[in-house]
N, C-alpha and C. Protein backbone atom coordinates (compact mmCIF):
# COMPACT_ATOMS: atom_id res chain seq x y z
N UNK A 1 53.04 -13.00 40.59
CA UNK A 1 52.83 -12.13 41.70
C UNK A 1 51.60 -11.26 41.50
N UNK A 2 51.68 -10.44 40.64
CA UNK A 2 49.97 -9.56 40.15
C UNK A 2 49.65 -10.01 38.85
N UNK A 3 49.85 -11.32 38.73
CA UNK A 3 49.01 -12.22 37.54
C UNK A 3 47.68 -12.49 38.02
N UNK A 4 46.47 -12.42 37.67
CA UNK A 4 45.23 -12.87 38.32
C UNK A 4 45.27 -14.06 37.51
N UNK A 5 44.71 -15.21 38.58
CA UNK A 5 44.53 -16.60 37.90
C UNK A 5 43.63 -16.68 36.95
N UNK A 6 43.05 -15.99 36.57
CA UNK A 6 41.42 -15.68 35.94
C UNK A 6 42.57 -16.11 33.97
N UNK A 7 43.47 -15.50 34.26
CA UNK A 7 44.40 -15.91 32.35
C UNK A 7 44.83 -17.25 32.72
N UNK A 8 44.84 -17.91 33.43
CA UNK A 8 45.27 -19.31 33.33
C UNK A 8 44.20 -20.39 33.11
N UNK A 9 42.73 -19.55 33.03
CA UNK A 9 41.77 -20.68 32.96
C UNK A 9 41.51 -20.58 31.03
N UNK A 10 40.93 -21.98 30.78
CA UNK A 10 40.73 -21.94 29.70
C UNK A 10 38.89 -21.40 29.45
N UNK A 11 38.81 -21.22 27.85
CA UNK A 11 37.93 -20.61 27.50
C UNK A 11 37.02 -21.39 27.83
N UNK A 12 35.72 -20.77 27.61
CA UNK A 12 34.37 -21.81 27.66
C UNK A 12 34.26 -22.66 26.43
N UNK A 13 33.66 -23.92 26.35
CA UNK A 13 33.15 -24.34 25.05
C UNK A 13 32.64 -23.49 24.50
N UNK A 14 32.34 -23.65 23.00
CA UNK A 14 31.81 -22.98 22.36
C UNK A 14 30.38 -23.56 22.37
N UNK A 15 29.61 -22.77 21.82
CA UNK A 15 27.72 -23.43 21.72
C UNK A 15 27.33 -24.01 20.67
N UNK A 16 27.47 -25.43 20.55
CA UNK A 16 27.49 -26.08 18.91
C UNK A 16 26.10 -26.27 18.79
N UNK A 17 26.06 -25.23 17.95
CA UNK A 17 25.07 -25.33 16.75
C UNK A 17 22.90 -25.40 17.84
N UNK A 18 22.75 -24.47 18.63
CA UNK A 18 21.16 -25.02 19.73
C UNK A 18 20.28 -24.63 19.04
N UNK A 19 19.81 -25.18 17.76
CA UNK A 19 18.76 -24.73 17.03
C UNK A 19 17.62 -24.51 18.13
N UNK A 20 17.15 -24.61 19.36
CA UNK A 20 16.53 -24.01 19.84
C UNK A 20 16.98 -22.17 20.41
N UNK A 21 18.01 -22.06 20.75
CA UNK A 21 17.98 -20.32 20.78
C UNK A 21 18.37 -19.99 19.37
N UNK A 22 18.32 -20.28 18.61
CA UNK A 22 18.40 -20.02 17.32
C UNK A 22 16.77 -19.88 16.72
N UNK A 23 15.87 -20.53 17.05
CA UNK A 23 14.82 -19.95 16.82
C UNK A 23 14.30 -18.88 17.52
N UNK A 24 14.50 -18.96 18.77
CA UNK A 24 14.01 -18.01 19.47
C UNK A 24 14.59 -16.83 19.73
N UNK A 25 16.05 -16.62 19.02
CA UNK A 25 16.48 -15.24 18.50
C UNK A 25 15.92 -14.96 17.37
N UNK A 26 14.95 -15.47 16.86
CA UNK A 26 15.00 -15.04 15.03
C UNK A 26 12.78 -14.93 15.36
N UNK A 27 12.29 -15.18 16.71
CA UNK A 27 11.16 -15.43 16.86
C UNK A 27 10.49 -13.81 16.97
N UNK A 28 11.17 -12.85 17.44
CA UNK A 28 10.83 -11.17 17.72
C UNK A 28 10.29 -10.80 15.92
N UNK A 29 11.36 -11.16 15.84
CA UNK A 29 11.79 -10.69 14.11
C UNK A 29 10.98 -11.15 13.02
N UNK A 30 10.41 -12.10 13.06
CA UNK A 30 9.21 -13.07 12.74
C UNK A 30 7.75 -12.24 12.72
N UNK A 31 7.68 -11.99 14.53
CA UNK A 31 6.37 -11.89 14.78
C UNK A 31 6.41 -10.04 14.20
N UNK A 32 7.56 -9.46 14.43
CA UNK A 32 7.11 -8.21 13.80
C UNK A 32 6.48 -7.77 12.77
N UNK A 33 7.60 -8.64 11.60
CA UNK A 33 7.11 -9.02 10.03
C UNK A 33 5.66 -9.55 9.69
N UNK A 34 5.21 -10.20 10.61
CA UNK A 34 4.02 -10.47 10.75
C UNK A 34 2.81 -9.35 11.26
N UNK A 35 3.06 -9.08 11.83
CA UNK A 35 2.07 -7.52 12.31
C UNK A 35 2.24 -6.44 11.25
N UNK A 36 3.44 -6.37 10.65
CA UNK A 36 3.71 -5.34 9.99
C UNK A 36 2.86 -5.88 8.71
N UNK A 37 2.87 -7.06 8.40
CA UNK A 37 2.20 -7.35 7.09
C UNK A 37 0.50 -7.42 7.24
N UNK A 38 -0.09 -7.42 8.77
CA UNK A 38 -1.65 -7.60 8.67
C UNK A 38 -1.84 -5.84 9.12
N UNK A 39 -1.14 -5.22 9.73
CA UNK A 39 -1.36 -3.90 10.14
C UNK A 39 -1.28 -2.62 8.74
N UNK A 40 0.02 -3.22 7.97
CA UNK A 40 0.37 -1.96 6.47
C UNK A 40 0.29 -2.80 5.47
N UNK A 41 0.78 -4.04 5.17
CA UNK A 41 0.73 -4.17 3.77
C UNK A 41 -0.86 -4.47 2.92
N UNK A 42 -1.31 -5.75 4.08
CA UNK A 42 -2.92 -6.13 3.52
C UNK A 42 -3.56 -5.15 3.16
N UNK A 43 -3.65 -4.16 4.48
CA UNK A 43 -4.65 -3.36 3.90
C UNK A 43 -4.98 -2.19 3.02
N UNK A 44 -3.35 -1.66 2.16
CA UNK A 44 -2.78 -1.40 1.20
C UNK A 44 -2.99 -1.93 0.26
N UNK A 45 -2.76 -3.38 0.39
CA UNK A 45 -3.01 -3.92 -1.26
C UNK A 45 -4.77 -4.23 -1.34
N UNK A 46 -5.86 -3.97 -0.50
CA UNK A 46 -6.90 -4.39 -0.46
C UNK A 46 -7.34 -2.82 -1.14
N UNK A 47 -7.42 -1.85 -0.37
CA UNK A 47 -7.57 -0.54 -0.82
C UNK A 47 -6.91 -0.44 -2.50
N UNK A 48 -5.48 -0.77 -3.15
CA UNK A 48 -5.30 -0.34 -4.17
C UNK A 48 -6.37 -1.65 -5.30
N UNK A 49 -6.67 -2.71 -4.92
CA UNK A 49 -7.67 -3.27 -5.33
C UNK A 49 -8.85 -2.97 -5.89
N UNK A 50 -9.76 -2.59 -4.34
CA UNK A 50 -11.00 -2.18 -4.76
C UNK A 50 -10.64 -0.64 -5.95
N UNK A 51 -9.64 0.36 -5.37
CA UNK A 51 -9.05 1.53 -6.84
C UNK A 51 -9.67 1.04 -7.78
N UNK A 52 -8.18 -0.14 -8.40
CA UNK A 52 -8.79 -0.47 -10.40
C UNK A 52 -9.99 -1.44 -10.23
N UNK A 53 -10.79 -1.86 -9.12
CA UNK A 53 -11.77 -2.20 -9.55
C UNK A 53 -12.79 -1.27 -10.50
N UNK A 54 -12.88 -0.27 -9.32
CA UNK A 54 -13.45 0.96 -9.81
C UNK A 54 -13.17 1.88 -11.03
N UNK A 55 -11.83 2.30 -11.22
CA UNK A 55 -11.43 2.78 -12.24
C UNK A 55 -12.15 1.64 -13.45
N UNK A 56 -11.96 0.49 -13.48
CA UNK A 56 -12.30 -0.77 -14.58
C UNK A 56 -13.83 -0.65 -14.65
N UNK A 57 -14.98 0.37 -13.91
CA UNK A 57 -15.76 -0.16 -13.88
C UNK A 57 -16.63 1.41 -14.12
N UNK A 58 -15.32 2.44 -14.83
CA UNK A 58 -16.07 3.37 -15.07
C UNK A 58 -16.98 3.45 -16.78
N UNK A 59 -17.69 4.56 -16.00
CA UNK A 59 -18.57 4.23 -17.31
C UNK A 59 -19.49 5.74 -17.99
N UNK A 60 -19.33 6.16 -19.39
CA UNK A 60 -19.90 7.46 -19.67
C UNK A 60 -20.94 8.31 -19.12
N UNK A 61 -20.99 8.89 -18.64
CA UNK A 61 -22.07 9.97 -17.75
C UNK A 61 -21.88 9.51 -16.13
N UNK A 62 -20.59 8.62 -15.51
CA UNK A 62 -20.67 8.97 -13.78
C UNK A 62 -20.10 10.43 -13.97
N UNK A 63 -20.51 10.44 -12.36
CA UNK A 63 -19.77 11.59 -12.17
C UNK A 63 -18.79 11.09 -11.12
N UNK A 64 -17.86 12.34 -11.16
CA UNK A 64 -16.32 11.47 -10.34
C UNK A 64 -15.50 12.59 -10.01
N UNK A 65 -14.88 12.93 -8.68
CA UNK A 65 -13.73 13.51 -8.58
C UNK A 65 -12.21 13.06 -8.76
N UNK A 66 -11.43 14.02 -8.95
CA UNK A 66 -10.08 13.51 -9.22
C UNK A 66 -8.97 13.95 -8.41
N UNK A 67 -8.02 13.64 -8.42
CA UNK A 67 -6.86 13.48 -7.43
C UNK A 67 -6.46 14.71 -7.72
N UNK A 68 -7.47 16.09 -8.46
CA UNK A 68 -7.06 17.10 -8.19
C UNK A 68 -7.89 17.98 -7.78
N UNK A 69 -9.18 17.13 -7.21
CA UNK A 69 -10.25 18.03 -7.00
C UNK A 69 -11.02 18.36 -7.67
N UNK A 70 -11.00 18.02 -8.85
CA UNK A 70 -12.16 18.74 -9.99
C UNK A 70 -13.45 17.31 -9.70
N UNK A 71 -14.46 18.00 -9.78
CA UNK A 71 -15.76 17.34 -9.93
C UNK A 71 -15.97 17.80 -11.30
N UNK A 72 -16.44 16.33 -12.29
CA UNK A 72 -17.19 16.74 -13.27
C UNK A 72 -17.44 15.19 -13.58
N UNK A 73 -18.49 15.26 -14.73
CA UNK A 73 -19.01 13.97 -15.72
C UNK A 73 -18.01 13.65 -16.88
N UNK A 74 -17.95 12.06 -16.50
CA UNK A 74 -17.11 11.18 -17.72
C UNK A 74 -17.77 11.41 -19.26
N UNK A 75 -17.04 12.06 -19.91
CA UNK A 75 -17.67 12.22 -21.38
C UNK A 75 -16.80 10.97 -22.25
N UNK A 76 -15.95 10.70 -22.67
CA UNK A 76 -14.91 9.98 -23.12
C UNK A 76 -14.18 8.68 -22.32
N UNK A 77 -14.05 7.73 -22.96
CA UNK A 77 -13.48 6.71 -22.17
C UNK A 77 -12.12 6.02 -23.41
N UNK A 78 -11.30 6.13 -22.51
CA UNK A 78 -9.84 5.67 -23.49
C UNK A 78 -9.58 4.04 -22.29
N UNK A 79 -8.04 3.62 -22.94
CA UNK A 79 -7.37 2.24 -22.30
C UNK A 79 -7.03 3.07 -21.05
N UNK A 80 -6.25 4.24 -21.65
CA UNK A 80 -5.39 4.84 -20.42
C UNK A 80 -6.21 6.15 -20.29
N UNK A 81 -6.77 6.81 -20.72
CA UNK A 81 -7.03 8.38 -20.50
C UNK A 81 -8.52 7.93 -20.62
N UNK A 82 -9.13 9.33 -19.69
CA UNK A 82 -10.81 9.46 -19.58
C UNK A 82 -10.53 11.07 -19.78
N UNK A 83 -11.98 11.29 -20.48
CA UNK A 83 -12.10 12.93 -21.09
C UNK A 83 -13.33 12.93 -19.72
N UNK A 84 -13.06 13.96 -18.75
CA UNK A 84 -14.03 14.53 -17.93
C UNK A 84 -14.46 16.12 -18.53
N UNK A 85 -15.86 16.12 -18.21
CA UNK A 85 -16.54 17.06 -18.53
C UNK A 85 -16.77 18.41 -17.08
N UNK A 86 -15.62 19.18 -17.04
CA UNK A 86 -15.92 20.07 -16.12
C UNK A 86 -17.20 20.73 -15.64
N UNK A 87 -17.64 21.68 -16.60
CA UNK A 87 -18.09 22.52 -17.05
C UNK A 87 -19.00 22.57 -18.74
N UNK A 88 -20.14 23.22 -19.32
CA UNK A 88 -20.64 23.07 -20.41
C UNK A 88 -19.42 23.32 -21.28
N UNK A 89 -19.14 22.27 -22.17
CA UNK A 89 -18.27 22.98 -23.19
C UNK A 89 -16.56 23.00 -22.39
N UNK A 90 -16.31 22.62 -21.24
CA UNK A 90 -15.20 22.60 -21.17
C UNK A 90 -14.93 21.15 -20.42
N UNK A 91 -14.08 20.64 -21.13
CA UNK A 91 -13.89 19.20 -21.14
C UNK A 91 -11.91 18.96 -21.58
N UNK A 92 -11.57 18.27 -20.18
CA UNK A 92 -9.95 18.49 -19.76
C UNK A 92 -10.20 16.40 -19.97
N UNK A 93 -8.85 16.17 -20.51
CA UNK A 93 -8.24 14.69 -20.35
C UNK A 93 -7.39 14.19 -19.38
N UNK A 94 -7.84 12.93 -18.25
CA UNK A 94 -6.13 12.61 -17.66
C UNK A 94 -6.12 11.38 -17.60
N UNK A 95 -5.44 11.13 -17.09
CA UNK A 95 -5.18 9.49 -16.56
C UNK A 95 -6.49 8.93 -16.12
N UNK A 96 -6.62 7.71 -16.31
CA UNK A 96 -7.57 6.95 -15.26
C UNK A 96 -7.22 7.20 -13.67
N UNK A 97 -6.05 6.86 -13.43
CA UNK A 97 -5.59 6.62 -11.97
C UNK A 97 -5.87 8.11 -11.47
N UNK A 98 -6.29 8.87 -12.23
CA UNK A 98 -6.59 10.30 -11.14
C UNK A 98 -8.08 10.64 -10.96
N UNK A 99 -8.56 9.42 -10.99
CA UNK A 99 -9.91 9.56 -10.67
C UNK A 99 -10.07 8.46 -9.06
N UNK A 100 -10.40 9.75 -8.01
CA UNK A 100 -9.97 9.04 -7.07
C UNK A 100 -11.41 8.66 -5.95
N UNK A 101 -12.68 8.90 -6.74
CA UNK A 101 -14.08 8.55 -6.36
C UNK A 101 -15.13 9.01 -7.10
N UNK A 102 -16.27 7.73 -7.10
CA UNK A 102 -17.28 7.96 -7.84
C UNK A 102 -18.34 8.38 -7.42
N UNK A 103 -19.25 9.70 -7.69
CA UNK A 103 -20.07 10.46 -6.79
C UNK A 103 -21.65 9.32 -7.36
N UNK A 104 -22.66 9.53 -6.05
CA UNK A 104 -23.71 9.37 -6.65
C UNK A 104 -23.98 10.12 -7.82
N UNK A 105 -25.17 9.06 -8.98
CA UNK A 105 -25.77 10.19 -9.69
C UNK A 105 -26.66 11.04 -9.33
N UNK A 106 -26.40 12.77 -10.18
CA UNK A 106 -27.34 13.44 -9.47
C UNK A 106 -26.80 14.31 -8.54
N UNK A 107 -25.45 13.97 -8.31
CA UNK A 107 -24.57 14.93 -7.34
C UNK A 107 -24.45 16.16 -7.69
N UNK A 108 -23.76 16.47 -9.38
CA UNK A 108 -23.34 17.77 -9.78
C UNK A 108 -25.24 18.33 -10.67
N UNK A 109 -25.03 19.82 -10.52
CA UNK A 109 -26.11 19.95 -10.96
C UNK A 109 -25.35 21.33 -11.79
């Protein structure tokens, strides 16, 4: 009497297996990963590149700032540590990796 016929019908087939919407649900997801890798990652790993090129290619008397701001001349060269020359007579040690550009020579006077 207030049964709707709509429970007496059977279910739909199920969708066996349409490797075509199966690619093309998984195709958004793809192309994002893809933008995301030519937009942030390349040009991340290209930039930390040319870095230890540079760091690899320092050499006694550049001059160079560091990832803390100090300008001064390379006096010392280690595997891991470089001795920069602030100032006459005052000369601080750090990491390579905190040398974060190499000035022309002739910059500091």
């Amino acid at each position: 009497m207030f049964i709707s016929s709509a429970f007496a019908q059977t279910a739909p087939a199920a969708a066996g297996g349409d490797m075509t919407s199966t690619m093309m649900s998984m195709l958004p997801l793809l192309l994002m990963f893809v933008v995301l890798y030519f937009v942030m990652i390349r040009p991340q790993m290209k930039k930390q590149k040319e870095h230890r090129a540079m760091i690899d290619a320092l050499a006694k008397g550049d001059e160079v700032v560091t990832a803390g701001g100090f300008l001064g001349k390379v006096s010392k060269l280690g595997d891991a540590y470089v001795g920069i020359e602030l100032a006459t007579g005052v000369e601080v040690q750090m990491q390579r990796s905190a040398v974060v550009q190499v000035l022309p020579k002739g910059t500091l006077k």
